[in-house]
Protein backbone atom coordinates (compact mmCIF):
# COMPACT_ATOMS: atom_id res chain seq x y z
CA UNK A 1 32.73 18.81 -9.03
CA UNK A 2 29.09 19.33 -8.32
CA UNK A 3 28.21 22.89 -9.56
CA UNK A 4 24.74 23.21 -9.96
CA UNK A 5 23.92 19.51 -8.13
CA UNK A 6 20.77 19.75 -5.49
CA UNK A 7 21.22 17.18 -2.77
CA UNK A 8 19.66 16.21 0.27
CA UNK A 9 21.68 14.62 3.15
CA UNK A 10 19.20 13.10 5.56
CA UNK A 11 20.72 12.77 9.27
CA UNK A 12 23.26 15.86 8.41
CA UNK A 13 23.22 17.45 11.73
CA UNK A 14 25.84 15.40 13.14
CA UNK A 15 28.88 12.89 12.48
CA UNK A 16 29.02 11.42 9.19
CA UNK A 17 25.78 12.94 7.99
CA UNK A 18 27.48 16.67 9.02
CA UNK A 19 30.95 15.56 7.22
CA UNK A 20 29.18 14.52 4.01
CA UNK A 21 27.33 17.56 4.08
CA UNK A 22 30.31 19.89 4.36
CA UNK A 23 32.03 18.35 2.07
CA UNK A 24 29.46 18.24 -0.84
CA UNK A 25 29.31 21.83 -0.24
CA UNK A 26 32.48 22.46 -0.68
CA UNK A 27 32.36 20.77 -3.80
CA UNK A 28 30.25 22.94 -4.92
CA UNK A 29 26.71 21.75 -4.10
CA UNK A 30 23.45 22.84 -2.64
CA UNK A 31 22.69 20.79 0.33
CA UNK A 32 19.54 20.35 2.09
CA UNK A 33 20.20 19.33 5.16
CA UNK A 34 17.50 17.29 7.33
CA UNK A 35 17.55 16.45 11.08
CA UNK A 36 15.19 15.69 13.83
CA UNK A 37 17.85 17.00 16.06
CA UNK A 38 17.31 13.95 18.10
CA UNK A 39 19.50 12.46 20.65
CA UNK A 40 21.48 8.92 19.96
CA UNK A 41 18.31 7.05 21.11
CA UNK A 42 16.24 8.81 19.14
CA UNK A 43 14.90 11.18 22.37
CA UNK A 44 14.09 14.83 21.98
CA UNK A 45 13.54 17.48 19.04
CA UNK A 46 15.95 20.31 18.01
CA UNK A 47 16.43 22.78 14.87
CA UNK A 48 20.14 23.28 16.04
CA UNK A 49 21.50 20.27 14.39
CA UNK A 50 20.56 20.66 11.11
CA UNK A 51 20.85 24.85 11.35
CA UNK A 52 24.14 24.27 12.13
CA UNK A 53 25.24 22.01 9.48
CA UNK A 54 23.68 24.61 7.53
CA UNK A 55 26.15 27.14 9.09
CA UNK A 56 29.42 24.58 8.15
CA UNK A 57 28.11 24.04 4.79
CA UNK A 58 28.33 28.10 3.90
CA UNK A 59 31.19 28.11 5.65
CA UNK A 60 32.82 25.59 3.14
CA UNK A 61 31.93 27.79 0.57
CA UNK A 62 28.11 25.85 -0.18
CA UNK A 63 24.79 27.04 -0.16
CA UNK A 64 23.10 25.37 2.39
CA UNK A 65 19.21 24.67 4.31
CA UNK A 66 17.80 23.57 7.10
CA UNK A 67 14.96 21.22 6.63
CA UNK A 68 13.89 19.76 9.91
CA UNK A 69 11.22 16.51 10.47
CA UNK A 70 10.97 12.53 10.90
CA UNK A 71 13.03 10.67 7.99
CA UNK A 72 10.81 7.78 8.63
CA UNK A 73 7.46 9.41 7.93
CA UNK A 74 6.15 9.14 4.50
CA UNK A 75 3.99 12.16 5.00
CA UNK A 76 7.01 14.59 6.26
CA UNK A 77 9.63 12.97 3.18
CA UNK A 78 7.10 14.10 0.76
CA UNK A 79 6.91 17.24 1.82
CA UNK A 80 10.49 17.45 1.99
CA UNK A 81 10.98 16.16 -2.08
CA UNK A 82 8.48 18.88 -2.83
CA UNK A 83 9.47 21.91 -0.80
CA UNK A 84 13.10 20.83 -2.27
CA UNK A 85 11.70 21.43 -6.02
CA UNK A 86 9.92 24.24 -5.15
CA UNK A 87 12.94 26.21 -3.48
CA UNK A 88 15.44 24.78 -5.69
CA UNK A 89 13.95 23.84 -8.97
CA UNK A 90 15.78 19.62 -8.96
CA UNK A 91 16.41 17.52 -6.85
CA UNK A 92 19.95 15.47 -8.27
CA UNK A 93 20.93 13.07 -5.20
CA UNK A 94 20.61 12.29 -1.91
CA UNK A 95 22.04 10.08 1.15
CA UNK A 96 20.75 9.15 4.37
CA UNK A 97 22.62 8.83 7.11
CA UNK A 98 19.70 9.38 9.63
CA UNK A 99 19.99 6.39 12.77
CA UNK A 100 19.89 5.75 16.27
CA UNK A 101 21.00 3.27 18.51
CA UNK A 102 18.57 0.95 21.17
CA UNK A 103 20.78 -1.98 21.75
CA UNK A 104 19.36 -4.81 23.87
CA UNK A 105 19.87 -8.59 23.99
CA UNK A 106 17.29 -10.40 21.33
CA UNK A 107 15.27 -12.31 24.24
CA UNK A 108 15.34 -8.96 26.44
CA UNK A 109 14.71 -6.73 23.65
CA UNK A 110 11.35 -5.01 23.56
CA UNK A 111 8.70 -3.88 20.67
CA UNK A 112 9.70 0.18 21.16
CA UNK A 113 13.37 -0.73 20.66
CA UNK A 114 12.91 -2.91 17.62
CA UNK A 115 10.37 -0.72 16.37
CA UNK A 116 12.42 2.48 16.93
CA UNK A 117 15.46 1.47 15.49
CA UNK A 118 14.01 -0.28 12.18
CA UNK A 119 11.75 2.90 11.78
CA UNK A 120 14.65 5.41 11.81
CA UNK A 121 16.92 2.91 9.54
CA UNK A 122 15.12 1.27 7.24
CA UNK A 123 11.85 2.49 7.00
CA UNK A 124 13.74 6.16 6.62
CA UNK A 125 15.37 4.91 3.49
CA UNK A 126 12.02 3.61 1.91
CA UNK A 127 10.38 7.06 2.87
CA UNK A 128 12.69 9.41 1.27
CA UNK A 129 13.34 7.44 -1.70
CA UNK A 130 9.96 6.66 -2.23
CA UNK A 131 9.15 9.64 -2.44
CA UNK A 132 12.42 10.50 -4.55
CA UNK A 133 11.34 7.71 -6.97
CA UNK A 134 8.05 9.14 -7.71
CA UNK A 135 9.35 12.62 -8.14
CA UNK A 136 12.14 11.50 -10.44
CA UNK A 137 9.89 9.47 -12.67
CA UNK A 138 7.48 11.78 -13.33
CA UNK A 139 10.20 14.09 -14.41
CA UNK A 140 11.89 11.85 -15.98
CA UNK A 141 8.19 10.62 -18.21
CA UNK A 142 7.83 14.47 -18.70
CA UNK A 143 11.17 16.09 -19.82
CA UNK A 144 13.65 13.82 -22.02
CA UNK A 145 16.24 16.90 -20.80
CA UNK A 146 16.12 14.97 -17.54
CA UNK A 147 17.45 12.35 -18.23
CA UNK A 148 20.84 13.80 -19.51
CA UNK A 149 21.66 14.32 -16.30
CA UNK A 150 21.54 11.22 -13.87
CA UNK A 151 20.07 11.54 -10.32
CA UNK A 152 21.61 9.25 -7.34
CA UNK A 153 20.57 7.92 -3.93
CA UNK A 154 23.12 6.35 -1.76
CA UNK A 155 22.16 4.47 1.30
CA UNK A 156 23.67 4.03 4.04
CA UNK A 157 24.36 0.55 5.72
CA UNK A 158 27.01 -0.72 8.57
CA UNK A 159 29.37 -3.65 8.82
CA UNK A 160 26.60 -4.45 11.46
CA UNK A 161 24.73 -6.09 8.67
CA UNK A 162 26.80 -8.98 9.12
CA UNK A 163 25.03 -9.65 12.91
CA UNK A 164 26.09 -7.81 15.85
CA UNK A 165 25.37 -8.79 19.80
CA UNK A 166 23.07 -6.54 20.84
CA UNK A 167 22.00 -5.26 17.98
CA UNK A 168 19.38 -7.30 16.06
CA UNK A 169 17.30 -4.36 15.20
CA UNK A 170 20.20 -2.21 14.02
CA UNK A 171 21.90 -5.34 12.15
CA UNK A 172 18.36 -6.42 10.76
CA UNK A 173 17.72 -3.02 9.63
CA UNK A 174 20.92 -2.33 7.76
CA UNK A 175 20.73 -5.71 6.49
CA UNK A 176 17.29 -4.70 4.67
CA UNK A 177 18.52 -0.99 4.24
CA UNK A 178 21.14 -3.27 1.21
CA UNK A 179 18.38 -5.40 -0.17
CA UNK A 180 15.98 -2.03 -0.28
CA UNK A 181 19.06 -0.84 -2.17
CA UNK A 182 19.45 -4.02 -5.12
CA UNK A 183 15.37 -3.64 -5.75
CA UNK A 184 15.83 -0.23 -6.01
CA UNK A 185 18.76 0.14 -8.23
CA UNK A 186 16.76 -2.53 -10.50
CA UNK A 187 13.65 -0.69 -11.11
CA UNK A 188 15.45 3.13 -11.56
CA UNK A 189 17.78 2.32 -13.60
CA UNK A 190 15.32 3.15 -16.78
CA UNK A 191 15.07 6.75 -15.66
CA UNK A 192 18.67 7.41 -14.84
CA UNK A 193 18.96 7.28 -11.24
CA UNK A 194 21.88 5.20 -9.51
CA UNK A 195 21.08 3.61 -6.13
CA UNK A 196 24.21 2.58 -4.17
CA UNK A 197 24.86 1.98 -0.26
CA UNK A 198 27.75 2.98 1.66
CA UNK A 199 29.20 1.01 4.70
CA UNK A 200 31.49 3.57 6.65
CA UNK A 201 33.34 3.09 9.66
CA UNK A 202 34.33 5.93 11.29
CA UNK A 203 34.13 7.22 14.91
CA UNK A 204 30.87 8.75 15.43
CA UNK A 205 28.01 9.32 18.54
CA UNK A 206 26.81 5.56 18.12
CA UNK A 207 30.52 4.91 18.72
CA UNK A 208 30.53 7.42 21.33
CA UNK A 209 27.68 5.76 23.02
CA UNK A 210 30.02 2.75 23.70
CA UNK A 211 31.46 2.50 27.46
CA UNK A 212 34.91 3.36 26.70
CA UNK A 213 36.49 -0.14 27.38
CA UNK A 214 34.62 -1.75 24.47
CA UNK A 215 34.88 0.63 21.53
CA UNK A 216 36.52 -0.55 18.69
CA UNK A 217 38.71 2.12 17.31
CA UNK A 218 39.11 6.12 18.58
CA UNK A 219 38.34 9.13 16.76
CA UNK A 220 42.17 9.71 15.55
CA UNK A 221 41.90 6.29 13.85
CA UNK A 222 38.66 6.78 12.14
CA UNK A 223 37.30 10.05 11.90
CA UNK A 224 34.21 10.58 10.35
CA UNK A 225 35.58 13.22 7.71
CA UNK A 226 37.33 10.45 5.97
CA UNK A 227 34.32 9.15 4.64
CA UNK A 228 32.74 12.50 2.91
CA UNK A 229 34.93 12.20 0.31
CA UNK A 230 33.48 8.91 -1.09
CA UNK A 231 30.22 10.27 -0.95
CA UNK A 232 30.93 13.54 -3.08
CA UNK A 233 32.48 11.28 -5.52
CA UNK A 234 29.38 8.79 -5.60
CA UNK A 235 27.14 11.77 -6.84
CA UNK A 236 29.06 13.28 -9.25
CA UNK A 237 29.57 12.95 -12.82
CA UNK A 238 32.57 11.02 -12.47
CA UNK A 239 30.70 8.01 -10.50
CA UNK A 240 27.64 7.60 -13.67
CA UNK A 241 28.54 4.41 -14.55
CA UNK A 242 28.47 2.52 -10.87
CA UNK A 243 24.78 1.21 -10.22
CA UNK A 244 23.48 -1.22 -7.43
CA UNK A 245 26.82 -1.44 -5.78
CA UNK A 246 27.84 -1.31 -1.87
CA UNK A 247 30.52 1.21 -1.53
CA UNK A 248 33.21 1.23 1.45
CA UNK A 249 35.12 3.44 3.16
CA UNK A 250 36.80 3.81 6.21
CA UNK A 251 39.82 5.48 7.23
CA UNK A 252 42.19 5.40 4.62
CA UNK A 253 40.76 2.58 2.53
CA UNK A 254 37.60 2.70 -0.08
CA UNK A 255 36.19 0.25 -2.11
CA UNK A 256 33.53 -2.07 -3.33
CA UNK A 257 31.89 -4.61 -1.07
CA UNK A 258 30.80 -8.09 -2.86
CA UNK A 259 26.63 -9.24 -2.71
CA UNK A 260 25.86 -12.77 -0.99
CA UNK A 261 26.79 -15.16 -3.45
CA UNK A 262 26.67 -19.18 -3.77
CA UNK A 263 29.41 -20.15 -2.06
CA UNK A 264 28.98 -24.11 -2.56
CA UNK A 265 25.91 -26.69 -4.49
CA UNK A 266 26.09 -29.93 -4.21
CA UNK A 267 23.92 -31.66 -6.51
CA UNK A 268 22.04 -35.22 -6.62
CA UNK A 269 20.20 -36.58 -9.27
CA UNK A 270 16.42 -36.94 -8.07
CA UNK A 271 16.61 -34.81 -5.53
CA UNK A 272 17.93 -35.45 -1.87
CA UNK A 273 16.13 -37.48 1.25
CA UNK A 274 16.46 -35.98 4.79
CA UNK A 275 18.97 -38.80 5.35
CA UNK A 276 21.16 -38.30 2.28
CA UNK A 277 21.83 -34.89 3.37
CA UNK A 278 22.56 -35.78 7.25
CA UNK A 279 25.08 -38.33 5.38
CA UNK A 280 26.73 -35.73 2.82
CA UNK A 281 25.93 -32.32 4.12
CA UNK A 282 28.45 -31.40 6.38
CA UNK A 283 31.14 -33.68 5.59
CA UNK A 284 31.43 -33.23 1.54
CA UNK A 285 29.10 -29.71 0.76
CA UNK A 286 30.46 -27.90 3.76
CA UNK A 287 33.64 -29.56 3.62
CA UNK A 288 36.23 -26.77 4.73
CA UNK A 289 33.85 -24.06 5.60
CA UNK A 290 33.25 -22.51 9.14
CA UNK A 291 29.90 -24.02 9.26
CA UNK A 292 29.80 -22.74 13.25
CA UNK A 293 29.85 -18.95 12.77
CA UNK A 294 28.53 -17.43 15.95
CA UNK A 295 32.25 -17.04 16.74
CA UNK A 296 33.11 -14.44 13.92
CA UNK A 297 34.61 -11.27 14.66
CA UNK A 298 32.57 -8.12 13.44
């Protein structure tokens, strides 16, 4: 399915990232696997990670490499895009499954563990695919073959976009990671290249980081192979038509995820008064909804 495809997972050297990665090449692609080889908290450096990956990918029948370095530096990601072209000639896709976790209370939570966290998740996905845009442009401008054969990034959010205790530097980055994602998918679209995200579930470290009485699901439930095969399909052929979507998968089930959208307008001719809306807003605009939602289940 994708003979011939180059494609860089970001994060590959463990869980999801090391799932996807097997599985694309099995399918046939050349993966280029990157990892800090960092712990869950983003402590420590290692080669192992991502040289081992490398190792699973062959295994599967791929060809596979080991690119290690910081996902969130602009500097390493373009050095990455072009040491990719020069070893491999293209560049046709990648995902980025690079995170870590530094959970704290909002009023506890401190400028290294907001910082941290954002950096990895969202300022990760800007660096590689900045650098991907500008690559696949200038290509693009340069070679009208190009553009027979569309190019792909696919993101990679959380269900913790929705708000999670705890985590409002993970949930604020993923959040951003799917709005990165719409702007993107927008202004590629003229060369070819699809931008989608993915929101998995499955059981990985960050789940493995829990204390055992509070995670959600086990690794029998959700395991983090289930979700590989979404993300072969995304970048092949067969997936050319599906731009600027959130993808889902988890378990046994895959499918689309809707954008915000208006759920309800109320509308008043000349415009409302502070006092108009304490009169009407609650009781005929928000009429039936669950206007108190710091309740919800994630």
């Amino acid at each position: 399915m994708l003979s011939h495809k180059v494609i860089i997972v970001a994060g590959g050297g463990h869980g999801l990232g090391r799932c996807a990665a097997v599985e694309l090449g099995a399918a046939g692609a050349t993966v280029v696997v990157n990892d800090l080889g960092s712990d869950v908290h983003g402590d420590g450096e290692s080669t192992e990670p991502a040289e081992e990956t490398v190792r699973a990918v062959e295994a599967a029948g791929g060809r596979g490499e080991a690119h290690f370095g910081d996902i969130s530096s602009t500097e390493y990601t373009e050095g990455l895009v072009r040491d990719t072209v020069r070893e491999h000639g293209r560049i046709d896709g990648a995902v980025n499954f690079a995170g870590i976790l530094n959970d704290s209370i909002l009023y506890r939570m401190s400028d290294e563990e907001w910082d941290s966290v954002v950096d990895v998740h969202l300022r990760g996905h800007f660096a590689l695919l900045r650098g991907l845009a500008a690559h696949w442009r200038e290509v693009a401008r340069e070679t009208d073959d190009y553009l027979d054969d569309g190019r792909s990034f696919l993101s990679v959010s959380s269900r913790s976009a929705l708000g999670n205790v705890g985590q409002a530097n993970y949930s604020a980055a993923k959040a951003g990671i799917l709005g990165l994602t719409r702007a993107a998918a927008k202004e590629l679209g003229r060369y070819n290249v699809r931008v989608n995200a993915l929101v998995p579930t499955a059981y990985t470290r960050m789940i493995e980081d829990i204390p055992d009485d509070q995670r959600p699901f086990t690794e029998e439930e959700l395991p983090p192979e289930k979700v590989a095969p979404l993300v072969a399909y995304m970048f092949s052929d067969e997936a050319s038509e599906i731009n600027g979507w959130t993808v889902r998968a988890a378990g046994d089930a895959v499918g689309f995820v809707s954008d915000p959208e208006v759920v309800r307008l109320g509308y008043q001719n000349g415009g409302w008064t502070p006092e108009d809306l304490a009169e009407r807003f609650t009781d005929e605009i928000g009429s039936g909804l669950p206007l108190d939602k710091s309740g919800d289940a994630f």
